[in-house]
Structure formats: structure tokens, C-alpha cells
N, C-alpha and C. Protein backbone atom coordinates (compact mmCIF):
# COMPACT_ATOMS: atom_id res chain seq x y z
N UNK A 1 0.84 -1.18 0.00
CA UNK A 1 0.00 0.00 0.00
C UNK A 1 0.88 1.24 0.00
N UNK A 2 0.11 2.44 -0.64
CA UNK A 2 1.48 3.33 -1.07
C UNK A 2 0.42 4.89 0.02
N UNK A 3 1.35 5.40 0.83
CA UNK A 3 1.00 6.57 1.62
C UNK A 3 0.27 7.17 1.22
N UNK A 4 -0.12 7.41 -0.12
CA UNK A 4 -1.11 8.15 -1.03
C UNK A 4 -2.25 7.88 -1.01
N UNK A 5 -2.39 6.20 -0.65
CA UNK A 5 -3.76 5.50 -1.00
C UNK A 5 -4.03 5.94 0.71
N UNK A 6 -3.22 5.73 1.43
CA UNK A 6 -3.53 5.80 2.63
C UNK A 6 -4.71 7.05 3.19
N UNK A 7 -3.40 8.20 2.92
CA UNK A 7 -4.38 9.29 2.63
C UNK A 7 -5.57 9.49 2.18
N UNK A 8 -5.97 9.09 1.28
CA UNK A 8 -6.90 9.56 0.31
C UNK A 8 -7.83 8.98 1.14
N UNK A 9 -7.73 7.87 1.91
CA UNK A 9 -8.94 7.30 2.41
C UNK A 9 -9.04 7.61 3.58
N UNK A 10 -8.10 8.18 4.44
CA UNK A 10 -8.59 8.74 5.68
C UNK A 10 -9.28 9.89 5.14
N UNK A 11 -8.69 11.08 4.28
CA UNK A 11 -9.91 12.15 3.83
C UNK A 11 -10.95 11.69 3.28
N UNK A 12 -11.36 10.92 2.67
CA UNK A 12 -12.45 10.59 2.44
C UNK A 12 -13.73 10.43 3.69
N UNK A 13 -13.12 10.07 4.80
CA UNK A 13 -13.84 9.83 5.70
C UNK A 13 -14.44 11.04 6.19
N UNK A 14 -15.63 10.83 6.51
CA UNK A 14 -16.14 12.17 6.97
C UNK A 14 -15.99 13.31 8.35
N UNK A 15 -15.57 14.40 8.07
CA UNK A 15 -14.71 15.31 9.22
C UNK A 15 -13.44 15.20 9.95
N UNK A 16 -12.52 14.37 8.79
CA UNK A 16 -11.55 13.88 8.52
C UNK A 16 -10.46 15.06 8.31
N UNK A 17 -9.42 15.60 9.56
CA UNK A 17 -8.32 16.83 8.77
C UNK A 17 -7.02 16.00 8.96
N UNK A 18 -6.35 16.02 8.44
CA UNK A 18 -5.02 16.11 8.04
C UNK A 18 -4.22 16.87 8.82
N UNK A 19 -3.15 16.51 9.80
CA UNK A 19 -2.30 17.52 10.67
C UNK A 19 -1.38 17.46 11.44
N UNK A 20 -0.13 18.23 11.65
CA UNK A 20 0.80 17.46 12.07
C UNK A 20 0.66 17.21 13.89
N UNK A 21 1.21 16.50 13.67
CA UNK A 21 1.69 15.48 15.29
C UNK A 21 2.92 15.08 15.68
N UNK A 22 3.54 16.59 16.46
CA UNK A 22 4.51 16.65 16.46
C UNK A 22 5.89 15.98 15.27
N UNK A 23 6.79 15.06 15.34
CA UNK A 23 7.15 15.32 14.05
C UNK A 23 6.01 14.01 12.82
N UNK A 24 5.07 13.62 13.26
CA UNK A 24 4.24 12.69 12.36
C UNK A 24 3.33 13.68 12.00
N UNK A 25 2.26 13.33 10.59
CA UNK A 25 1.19 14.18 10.07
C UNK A 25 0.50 12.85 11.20
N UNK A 26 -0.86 13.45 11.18
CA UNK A 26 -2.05 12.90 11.71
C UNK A 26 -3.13 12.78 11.00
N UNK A 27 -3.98 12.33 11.45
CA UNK A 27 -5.50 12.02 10.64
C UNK A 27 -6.44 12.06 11.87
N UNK A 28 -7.45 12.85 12.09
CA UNK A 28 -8.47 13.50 13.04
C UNK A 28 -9.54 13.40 12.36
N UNK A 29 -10.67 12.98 13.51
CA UNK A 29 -11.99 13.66 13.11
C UNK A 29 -12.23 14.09 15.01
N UNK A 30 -12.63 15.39 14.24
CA UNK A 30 -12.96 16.53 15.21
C UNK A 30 -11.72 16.35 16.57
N UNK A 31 -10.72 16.33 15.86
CA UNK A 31 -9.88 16.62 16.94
C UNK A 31 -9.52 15.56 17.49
N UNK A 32 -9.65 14.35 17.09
CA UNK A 32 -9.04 13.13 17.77
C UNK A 32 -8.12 12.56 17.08
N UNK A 33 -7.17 12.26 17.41
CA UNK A 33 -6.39 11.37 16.07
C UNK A 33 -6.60 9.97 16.43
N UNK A 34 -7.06 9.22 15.01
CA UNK A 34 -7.05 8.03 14.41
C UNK A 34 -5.74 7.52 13.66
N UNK A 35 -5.16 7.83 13.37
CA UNK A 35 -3.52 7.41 12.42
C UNK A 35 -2.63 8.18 12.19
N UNK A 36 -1.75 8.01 12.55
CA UNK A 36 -0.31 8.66 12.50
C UNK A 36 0.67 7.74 11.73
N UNK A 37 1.41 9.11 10.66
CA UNK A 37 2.08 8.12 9.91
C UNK A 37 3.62 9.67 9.95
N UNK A 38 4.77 7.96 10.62
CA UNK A 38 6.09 8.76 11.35
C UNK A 38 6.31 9.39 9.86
N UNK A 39 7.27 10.29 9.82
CA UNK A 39 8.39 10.63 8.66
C UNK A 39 8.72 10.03 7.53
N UNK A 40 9.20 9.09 7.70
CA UNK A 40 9.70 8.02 6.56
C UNK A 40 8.79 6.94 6.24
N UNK A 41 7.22 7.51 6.39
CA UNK A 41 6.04 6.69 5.42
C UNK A 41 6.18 5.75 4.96
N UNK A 42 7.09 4.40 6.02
CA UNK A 42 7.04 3.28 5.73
C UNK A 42 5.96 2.85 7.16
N UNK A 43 5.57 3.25 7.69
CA UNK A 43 4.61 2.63 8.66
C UNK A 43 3.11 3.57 9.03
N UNK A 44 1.98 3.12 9.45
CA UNK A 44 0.97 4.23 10.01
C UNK A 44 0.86 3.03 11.37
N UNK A 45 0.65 4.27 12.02
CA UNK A 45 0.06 3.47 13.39
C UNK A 45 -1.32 4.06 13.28
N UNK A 46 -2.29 3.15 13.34
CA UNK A 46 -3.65 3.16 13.85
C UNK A 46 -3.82 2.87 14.97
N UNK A 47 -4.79 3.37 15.46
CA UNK A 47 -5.56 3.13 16.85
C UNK A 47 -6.84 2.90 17.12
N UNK A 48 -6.53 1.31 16.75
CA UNK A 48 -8.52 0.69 17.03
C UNK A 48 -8.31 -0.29 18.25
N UNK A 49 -9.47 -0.35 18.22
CA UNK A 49 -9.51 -0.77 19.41
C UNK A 49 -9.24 -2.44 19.71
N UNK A 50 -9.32 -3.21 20.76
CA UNK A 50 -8.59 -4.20 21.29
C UNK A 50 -9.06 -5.92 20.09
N UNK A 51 -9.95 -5.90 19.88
CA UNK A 51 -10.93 -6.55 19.29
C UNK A 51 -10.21 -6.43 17.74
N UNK A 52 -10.17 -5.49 16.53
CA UNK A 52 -9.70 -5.45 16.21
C UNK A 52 -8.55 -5.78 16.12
N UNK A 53 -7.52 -4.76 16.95
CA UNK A 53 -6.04 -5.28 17.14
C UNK A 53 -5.77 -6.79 16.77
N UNK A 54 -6.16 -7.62 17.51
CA UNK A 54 -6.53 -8.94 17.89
C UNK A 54 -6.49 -9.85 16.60
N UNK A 55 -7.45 -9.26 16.07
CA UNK A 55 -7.43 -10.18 14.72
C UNK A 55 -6.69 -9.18 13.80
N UNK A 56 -6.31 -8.51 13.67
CA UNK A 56 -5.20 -7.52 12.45
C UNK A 56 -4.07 -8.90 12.67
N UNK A 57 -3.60 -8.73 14.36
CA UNK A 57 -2.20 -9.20 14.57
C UNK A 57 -2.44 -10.99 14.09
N UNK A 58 -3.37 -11.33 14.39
CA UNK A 58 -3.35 -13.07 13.80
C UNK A 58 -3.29 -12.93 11.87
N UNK A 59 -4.63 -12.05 11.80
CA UNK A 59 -4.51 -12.33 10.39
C UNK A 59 -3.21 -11.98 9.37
N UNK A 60 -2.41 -11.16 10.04
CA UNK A 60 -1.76 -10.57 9.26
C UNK A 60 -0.67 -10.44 9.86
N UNK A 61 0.33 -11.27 10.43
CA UNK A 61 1.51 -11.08 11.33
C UNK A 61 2.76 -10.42 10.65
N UNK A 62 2.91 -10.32 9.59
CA UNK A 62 3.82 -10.20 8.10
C UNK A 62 3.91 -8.89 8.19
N UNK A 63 2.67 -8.30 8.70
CA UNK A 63 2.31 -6.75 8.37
C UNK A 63 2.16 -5.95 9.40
N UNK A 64 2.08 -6.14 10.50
CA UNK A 64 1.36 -5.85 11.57
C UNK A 64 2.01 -6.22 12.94
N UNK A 65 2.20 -5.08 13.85
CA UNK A 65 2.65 -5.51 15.24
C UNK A 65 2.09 -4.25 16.17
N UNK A 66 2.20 -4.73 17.64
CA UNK A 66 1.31 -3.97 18.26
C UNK A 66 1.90 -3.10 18.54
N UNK A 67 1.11 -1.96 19.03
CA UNK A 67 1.52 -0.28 18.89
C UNK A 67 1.48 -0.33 20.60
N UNK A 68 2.69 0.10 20.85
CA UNK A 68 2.82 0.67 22.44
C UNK A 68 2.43 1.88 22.79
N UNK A 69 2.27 2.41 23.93
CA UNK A 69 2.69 3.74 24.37
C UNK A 69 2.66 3.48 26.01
N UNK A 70 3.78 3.59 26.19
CA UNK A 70 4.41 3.19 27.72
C UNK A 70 4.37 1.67 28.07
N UNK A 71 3.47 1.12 28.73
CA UNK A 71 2.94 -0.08 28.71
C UNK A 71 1.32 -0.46 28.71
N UNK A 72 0.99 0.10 27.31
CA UNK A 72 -0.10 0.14 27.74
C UNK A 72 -0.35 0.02 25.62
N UNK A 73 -1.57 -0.96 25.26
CA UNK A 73 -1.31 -1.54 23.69
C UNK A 73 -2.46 -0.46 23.30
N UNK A 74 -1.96 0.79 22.21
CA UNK A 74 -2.92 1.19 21.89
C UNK A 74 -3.66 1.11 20.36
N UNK A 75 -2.82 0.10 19.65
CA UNK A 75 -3.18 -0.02 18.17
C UNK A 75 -2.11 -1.10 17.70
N UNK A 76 -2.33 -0.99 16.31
CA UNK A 76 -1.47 -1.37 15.05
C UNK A 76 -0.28 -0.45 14.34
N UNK A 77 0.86 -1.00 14.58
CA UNK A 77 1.70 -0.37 13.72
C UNK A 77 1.88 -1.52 12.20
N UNK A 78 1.53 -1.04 10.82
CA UNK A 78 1.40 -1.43 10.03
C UNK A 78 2.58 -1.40 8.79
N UNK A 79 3.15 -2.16 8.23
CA UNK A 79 4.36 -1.90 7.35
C UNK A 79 3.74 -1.52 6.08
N UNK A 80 3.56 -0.70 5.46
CA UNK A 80 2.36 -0.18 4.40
C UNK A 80 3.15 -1.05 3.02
N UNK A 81 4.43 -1.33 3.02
CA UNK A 81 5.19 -2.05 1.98
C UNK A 81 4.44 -3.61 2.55
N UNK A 82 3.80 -3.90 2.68
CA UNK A 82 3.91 -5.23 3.33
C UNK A 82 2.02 -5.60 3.35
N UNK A 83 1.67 -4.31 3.57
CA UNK A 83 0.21 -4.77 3.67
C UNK A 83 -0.65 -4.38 2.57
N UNK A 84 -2.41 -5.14 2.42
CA UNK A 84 -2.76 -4.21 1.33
C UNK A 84 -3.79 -4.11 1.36
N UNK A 85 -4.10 -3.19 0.47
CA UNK A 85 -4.97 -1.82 0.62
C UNK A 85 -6.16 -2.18 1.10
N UNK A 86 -6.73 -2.91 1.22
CA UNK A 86 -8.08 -3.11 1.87
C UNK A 86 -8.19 -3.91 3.22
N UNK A 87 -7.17 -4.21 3.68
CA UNK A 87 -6.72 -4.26 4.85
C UNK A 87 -6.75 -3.30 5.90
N UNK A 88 -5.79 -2.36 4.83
CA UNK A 88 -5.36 -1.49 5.80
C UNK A 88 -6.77 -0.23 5.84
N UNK A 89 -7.14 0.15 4.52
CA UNK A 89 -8.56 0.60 4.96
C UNK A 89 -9.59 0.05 5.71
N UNK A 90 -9.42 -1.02 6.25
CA UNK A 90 -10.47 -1.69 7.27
C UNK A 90 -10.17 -1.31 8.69
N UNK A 91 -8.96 -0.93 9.00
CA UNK A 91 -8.31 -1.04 9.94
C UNK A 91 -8.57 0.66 10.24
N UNK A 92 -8.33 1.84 8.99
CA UNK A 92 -8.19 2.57 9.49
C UNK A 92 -10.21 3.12 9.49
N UNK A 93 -10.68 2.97 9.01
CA UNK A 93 -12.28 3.07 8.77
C UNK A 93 -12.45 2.75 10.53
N UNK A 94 -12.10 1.49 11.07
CA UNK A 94 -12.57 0.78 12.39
C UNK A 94 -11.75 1.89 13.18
N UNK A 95 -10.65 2.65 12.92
CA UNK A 95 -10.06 3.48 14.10
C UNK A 95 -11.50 4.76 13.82
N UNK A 96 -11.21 5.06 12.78
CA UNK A 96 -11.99 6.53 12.36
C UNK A 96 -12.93 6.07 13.56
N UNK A 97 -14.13 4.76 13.25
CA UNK A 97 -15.77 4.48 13.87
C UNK A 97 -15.12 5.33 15.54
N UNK A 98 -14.27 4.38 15.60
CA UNK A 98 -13.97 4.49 17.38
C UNK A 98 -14.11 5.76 17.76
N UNK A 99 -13.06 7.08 16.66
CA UNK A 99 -13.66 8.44 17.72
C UNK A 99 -14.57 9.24 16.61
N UNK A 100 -15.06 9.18 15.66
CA UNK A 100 -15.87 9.76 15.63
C UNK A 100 -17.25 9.91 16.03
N UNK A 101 -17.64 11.07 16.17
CA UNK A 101 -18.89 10.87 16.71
C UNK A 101 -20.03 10.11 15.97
N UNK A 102 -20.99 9.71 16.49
CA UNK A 102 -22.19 8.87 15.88
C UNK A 102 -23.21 9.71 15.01
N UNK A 103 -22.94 10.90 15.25
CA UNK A 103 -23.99 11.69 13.85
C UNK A 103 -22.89 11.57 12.50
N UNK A 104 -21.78 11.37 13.06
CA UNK A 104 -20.55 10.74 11.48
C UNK A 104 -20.63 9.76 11.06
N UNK A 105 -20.71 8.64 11.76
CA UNK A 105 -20.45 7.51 11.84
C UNK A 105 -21.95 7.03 11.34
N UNK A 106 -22.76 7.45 11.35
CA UNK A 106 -24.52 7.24 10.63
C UNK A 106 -24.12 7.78 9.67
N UNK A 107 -23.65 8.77 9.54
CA UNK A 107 -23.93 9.64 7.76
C UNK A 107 -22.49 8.49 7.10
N UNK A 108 -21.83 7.91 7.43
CA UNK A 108 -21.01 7.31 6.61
C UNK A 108 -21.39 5.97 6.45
N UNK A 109 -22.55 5.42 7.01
CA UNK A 109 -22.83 3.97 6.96
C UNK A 109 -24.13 3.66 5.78
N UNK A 110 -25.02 5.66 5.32
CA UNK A 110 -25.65 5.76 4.60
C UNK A 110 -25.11 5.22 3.26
């Protein structure tokens, strides 16, 4: 999967901005970030939730390992050379559901 495709489909999502995070861009709706992708746009970390995680990391071990922050598992870090594209849009669609709000999350299921 190529950073481009990545993009395109987090904006697509609805109330979806684009922005940096500290030195990573981010992907927000209304101010939450859903995916961060470091500098050298060989990885995005998503952040869905546990359930998910779960089966990303079985189905897809090649591609996929779990995202830390301190000790505590908050997502998928994904090798975007390694995974593909409808994967990884499943993954990031299921982070988006998690914080966007539910008047979004209805208008995108229309």
C-alpha cells in the first residue's frame, strides 16, 4: 500500500483533517487522532480498538505488530510495503468508527 492511498482514504472519511503530530502528520476527526504516519512513510500506526487489534495481529503477522505507548497496547503499527490496501482501509475506517462521533459515523454507513 502506497501513503497516497492511505491518505486519500482517511480524507475521504467524513470530518476527517489532516495535521501534524509533532514530528508525524495525523489524521483527526474533530480533533481526535485516528492514524499517524512517522516521517519516513514506511509505517501508520492506527488506533482501534482491542478486538480489532486482535485479529489484524493473527490475520496478518507479516504486516502488523502492536503499537505501544508506555505499557499500555494502543493499536497497530502497520508496514504499508507489506500490507494491502483493503486491509489497511479496514483497519483505518474501524479506528476513524472508534472516535468519531455517531452523527458521522450514521452519515457514513448511509
Amino acid at each position: 500500500m502506497l501513503i497516497k492511498q492511505l491518505r486519500a482514504y482517511a480524507l475521504s472519511l467524513p470530518g476527517t483533517t489532516e495535521e501534524p503530530h509533532f514530528h508525524c502528520r495525523s489524521f483527526r476527526v474533530k480533533g481526535k487522532i485516528f492514524v499517524t504516519v512517522p516521517p519516513d512513510e514506511k509505517f501508520a500506526h492506527v488506533f482501534v480498538g482491542d478486538e480489532q487489534r486482535d485479529m489484524a495481529l493473527v490475520l496478518h503477522p507479516e504486516a502488523v505488530e502492536p503499537l505501544t505507548w508506555g505499557k499500555k497496547t494502543v493499536g497497530v503499527r502497520i508496514s504499508l510495503a507489506k500490507a494491502k490496501l483493503g486491509f489497511v482501509q479496514g483497519l483505518v475506517h474501524g479506528a476513524w468508527a472508534c472516535k468519531a462521533p455517531k452523527s458521522l459515523t450514521r452519515k457514513a454507513a448511509v
